[in-house]
Protein backbone atom coordinates (compact mmCIF):
# COMPACT_ATOMS: atom_id res chain seq x y z
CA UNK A 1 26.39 -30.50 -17.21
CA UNK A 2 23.61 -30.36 -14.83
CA UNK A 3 22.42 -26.88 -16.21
CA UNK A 4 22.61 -28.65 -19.45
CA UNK A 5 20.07 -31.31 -17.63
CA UNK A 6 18.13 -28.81 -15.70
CA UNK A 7 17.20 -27.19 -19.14
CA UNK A 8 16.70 -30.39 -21.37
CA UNK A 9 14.06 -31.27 -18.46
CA UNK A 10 12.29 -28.16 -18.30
CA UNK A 11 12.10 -28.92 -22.55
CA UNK A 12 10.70 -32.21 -22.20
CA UNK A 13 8.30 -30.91 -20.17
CA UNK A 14 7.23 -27.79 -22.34
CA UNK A 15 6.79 -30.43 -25.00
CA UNK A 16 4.63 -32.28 -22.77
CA UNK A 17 2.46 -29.67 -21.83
CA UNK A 18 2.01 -28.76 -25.95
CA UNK A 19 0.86 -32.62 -26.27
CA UNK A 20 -1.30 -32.26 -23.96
CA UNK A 21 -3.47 -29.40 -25.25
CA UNK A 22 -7.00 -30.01 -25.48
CA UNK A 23 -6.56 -33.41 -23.58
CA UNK A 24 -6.86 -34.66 -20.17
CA UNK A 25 -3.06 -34.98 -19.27
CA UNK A 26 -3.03 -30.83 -20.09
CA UNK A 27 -3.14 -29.43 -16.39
CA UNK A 28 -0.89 -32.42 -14.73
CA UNK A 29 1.34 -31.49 -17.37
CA UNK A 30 1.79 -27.77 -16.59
CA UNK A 31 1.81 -28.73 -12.64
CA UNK A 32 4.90 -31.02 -14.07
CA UNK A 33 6.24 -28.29 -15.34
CA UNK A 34 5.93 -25.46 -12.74
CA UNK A 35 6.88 -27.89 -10.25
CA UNK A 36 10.21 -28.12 -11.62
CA UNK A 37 10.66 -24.51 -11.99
CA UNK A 38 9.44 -23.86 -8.51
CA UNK A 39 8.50 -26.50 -6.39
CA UNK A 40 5.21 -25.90 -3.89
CA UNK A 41 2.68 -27.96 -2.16
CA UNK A 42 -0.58 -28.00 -4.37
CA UNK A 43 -2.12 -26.55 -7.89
CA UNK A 44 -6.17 -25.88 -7.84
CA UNK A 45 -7.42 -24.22 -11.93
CA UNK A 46 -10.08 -22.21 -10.91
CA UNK A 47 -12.43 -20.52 -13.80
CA UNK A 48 -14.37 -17.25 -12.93
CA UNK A 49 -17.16 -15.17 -14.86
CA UNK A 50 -19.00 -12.27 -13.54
CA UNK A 51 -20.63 -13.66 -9.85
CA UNK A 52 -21.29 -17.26 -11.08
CA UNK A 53 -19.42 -19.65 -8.32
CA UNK A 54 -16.14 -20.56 -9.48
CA UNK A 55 -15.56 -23.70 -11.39
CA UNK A 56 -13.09 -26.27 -10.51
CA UNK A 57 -11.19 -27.16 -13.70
CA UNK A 58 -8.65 -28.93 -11.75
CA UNK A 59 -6.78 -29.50 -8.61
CA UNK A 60 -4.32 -31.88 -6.91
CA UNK A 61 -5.13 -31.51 -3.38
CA UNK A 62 -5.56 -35.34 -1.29
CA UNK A 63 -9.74 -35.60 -0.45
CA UNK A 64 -9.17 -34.30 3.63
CA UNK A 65 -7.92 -31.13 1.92
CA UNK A 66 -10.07 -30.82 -0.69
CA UNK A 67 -12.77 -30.33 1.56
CA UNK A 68 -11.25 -26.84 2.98
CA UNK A 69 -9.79 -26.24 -0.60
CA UNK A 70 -12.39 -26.63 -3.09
CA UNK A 71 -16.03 -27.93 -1.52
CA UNK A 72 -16.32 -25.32 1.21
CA UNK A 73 -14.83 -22.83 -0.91
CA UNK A 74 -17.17 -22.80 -3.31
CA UNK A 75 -20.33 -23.08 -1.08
CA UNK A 76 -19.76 -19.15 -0.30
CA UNK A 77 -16.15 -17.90 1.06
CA UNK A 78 -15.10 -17.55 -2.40
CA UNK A 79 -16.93 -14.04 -2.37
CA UNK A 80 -14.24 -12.54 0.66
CA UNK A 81 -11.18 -13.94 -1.81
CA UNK A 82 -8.89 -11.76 -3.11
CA UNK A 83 -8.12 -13.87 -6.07
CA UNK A 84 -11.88 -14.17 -6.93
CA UNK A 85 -12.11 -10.32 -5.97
CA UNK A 86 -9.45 -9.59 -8.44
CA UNK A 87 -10.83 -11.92 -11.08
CA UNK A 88 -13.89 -11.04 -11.47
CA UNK A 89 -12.82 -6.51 -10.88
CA UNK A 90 -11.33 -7.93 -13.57
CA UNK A 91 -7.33 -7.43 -12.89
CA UNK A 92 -4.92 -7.43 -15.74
CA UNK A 93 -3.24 -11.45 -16.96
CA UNK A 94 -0.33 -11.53 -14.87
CA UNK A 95 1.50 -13.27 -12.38
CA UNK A 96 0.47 -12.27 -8.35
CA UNK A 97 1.17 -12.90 -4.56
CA UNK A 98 -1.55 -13.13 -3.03
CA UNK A 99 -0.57 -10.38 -0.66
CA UNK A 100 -0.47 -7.73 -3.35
CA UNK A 101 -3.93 -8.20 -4.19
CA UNK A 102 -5.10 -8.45 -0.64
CA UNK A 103 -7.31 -5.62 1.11
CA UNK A 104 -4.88 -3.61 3.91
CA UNK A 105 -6.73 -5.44 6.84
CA UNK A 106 -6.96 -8.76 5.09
CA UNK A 107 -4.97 -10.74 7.28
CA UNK A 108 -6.33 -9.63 10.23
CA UNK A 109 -10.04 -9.76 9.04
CA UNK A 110 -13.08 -12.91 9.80
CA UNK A 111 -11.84 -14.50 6.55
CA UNK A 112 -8.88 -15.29 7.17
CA UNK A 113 -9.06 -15.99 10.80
CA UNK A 114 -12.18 -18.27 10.43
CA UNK A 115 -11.59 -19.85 6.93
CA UNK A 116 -8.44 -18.96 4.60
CA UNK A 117 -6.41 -20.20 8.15
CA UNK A 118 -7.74 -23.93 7.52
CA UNK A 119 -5.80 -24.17 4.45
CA UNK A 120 -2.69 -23.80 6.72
CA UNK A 121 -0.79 -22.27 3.60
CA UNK A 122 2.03 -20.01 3.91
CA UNK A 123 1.69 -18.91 0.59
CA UNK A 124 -0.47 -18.63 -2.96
CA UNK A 125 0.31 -16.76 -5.95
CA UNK A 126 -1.53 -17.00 -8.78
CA UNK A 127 -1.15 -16.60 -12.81
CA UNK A 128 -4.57 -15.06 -13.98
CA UNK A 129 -5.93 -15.23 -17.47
CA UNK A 130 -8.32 -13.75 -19.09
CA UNK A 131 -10.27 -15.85 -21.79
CA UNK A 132 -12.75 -14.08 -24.11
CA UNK A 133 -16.10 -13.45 -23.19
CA UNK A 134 -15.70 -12.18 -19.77
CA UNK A 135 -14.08 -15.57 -18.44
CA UNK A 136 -10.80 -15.40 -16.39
CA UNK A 137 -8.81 -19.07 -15.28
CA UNK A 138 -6.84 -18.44 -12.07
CA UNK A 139 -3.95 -21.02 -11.71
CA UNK A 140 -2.82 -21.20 -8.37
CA UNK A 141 0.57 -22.23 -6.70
CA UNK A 142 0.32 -23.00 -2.77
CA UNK A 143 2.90 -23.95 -0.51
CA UNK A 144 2.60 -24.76 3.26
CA UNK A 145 6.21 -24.02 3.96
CA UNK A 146 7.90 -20.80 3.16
CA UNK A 147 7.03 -18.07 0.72
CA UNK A 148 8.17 -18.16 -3.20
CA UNK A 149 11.17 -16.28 -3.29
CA UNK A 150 12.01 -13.29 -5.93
CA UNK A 151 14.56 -15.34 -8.13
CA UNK A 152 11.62 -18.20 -8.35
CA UNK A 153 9.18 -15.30 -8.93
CA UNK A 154 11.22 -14.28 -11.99
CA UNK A 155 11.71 -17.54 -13.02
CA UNK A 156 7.74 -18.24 -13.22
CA UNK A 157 7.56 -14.83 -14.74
CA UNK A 158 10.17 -15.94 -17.95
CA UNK A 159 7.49 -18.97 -18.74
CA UNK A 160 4.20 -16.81 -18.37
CA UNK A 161 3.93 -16.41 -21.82
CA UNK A 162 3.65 -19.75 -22.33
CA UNK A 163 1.57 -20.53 -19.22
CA UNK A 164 -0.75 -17.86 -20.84
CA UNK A 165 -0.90 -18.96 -24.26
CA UNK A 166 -1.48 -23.04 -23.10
CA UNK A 167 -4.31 -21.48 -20.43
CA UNK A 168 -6.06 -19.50 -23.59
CA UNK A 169 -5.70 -22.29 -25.95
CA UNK A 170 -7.01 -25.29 -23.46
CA UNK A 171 -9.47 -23.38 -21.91
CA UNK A 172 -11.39 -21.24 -24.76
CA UNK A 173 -14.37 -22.59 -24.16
CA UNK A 174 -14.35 -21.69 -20.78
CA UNK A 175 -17.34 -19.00 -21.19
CA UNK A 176 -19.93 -21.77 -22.97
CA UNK A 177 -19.18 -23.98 -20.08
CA UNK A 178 -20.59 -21.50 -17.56
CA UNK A 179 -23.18 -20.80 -19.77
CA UNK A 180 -24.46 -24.77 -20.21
CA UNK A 181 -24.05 -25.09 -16.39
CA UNK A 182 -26.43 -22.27 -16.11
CA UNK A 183 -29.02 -23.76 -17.96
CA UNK A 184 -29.52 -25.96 -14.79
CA UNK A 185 -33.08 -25.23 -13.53
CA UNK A 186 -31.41 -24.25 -10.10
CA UNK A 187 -28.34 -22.19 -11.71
CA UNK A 188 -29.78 -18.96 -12.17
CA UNK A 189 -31.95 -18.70 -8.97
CA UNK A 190 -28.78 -19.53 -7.38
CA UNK A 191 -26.35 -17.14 -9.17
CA UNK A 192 -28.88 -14.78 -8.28
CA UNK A 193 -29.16 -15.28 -4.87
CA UNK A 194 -25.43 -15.19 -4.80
CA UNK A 195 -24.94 -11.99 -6.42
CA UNK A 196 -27.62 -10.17 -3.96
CA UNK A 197 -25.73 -12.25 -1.14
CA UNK A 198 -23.72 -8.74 0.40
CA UNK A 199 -27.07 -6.34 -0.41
CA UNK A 200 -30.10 -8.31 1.21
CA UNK A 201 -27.52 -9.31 3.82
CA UNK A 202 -29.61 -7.97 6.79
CA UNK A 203 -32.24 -7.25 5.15
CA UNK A 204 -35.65 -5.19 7.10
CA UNK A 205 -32.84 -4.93 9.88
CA UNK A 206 -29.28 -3.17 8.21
CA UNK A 207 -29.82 0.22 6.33
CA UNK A 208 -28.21 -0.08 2.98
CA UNK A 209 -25.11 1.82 4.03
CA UNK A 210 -24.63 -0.49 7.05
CA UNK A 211 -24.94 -3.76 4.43
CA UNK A 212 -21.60 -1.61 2.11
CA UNK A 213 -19.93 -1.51 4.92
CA UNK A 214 -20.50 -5.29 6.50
CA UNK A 215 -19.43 -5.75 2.59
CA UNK A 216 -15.93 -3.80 2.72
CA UNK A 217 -15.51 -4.94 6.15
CA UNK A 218 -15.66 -9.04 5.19
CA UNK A 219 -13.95 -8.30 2.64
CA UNK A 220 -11.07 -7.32 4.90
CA UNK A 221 -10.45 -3.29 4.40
CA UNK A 222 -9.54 -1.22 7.84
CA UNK A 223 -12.11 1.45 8.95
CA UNK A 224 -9.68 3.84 6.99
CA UNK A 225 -10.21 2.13 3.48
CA UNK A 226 -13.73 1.48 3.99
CA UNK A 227 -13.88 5.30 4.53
CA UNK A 228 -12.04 6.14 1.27
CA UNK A 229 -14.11 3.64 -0.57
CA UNK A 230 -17.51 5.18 0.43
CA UNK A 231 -16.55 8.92 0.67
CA UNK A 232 -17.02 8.62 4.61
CA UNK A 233 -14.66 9.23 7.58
CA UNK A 234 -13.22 6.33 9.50
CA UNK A 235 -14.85 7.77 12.45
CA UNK A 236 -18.43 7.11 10.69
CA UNK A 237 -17.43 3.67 9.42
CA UNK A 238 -16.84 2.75 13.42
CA UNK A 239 -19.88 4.18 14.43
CA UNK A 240 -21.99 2.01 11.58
CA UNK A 241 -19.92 -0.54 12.95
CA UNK A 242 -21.34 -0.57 16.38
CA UNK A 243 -24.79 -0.12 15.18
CA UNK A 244 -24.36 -3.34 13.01
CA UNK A 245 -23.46 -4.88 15.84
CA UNK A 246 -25.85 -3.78 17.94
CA UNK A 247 -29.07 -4.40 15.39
CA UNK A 248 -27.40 -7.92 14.85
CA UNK A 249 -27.30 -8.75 18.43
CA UNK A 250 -23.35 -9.82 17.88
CA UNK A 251 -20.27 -8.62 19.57
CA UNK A 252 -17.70 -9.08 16.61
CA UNK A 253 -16.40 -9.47 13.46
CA UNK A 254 -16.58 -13.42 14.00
CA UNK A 255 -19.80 -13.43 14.65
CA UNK A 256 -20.41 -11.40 11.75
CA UNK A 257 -18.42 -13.19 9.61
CA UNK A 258 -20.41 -16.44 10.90
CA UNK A 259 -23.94 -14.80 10.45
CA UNK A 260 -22.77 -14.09 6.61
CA UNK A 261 -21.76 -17.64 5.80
CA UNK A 262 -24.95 -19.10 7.90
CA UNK A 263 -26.80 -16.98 5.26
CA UNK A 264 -25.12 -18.17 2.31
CA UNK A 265 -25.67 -21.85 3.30
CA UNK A 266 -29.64 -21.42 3.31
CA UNK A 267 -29.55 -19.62 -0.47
């Protein structure tokens, strides 16, 4: 009887979520019914095209956290995420940890350590997809407890198609919404700026080589997987690495880290 119960809930809720295309109740309703599928800690709809900064189509996070979350996220660590990374490469629709679409050194590199480690999350995965006309909407899952196991993996995996199709349907004029927001006076000057961000980084001081690998290195590749990226040995990567250091007057990957995002606040 209580499958029975389990099931005619997760109905109701599907039949919510259909209401509540094209209206405001839409993304509570698809939190309501991931939630009872697999229950985590917060939802944030993010919608990405090409290097514009991401858009917040919605998010449930209480205003101390949406500080970390959304505000500071969009006012430049968004270009060291993995998510945005993948979104904009761009990766196939699908369902993924977080961890499978991280660089090898990612957890070990500045943005973690200095910002992703705010969050205090344990976990994110994230459904990603892709809307015509270049868009992609990225709807996260967080959880500051424990990880999403495999059977709840599958278990979000049998409703994907649905996720999908809702996502497409709600959200299909995702790629005219960027496009009126650039129309700001400030927007494209901005987007710009953005965009350059990683190749004027250093600029009269970093050869262009040094500014791909500050790049790779933020980003959170090892020395190894820089080297394989740019055709270089990992022995040369260190070496750049040092002289970085050294023409930046910094001692670290913090520092460097900070010296990126002290640049991005004065675009």
């Amino acid at each position: 009887m209580a499958h029975v119960m389990e099931g005619s809930s997760l109905w109701a809720k599907t039949g919510s979520l259909i209401a509540g295309l094209g209206r405001d109740g839409f993304a509570p309703a698809l939190t309501r019914l991931l939630q009872a599928i697999a229950p985590y800690t917060y939802t944030v709809i993010f919608g990405f095209r090409g290097s514009a900064r991401p858009m917040d189509l919605y998010d449930d996070f209480p205003a101390f956290r949406r500080q970390v979350f959304v505000t500071d996220y969009q006012e430049g660590p968004y270009l060291l995420d993995p998510f945005y990374l993948a979104a904009t490469r761009p990766v196939e629709a699908g369902l993924y940890r977080m961890r499978d679409l991280a660089p090898d050194r990612f957890y070990q590199g500045e943005y973690f350590r200095n910002y992703y480690i705010q969050t205090g999350l344990t976990e994110e995965i994230g459904f990603f997809v892709d809307i015509p006309e270049g868009a992609m909407v990225v709807l996260s899952l967080m959880r500051d407890e424990r990880s999403f196991s495999s059977r709840e993996m599958r278990a979000l995996e049998e409703v994907r198609p649905v996720v999908e199709s809702a996502i497409r349907h709600h959200w299909a004029d995702l790629p005219s919404r960027f496009d009126h927001s650039a129309q700001d006076s400030q927007a494209p000057a901005l987007e710009t700026a953005i965009e350059r961000s990683f190749h004027s980084f250093g600029d009269g001081i970093l050869t262009a080589r040094e500014r791909e690998i500050v790049e790779h290195t933020l980003k959170g590749h090892s020395a190894d997987a820089v080297g394989r990226i740019l055709g270089i040995s990992p022995g040369t990567v260190r070496i750049h690495r040092r002289n970085i250091y050294a023409k930046l007057r910094i001692s670290s990957q913090g520092e460097l880290f900070s010296r990126f995002i002290q640049t991005l606040a004065r675009l």
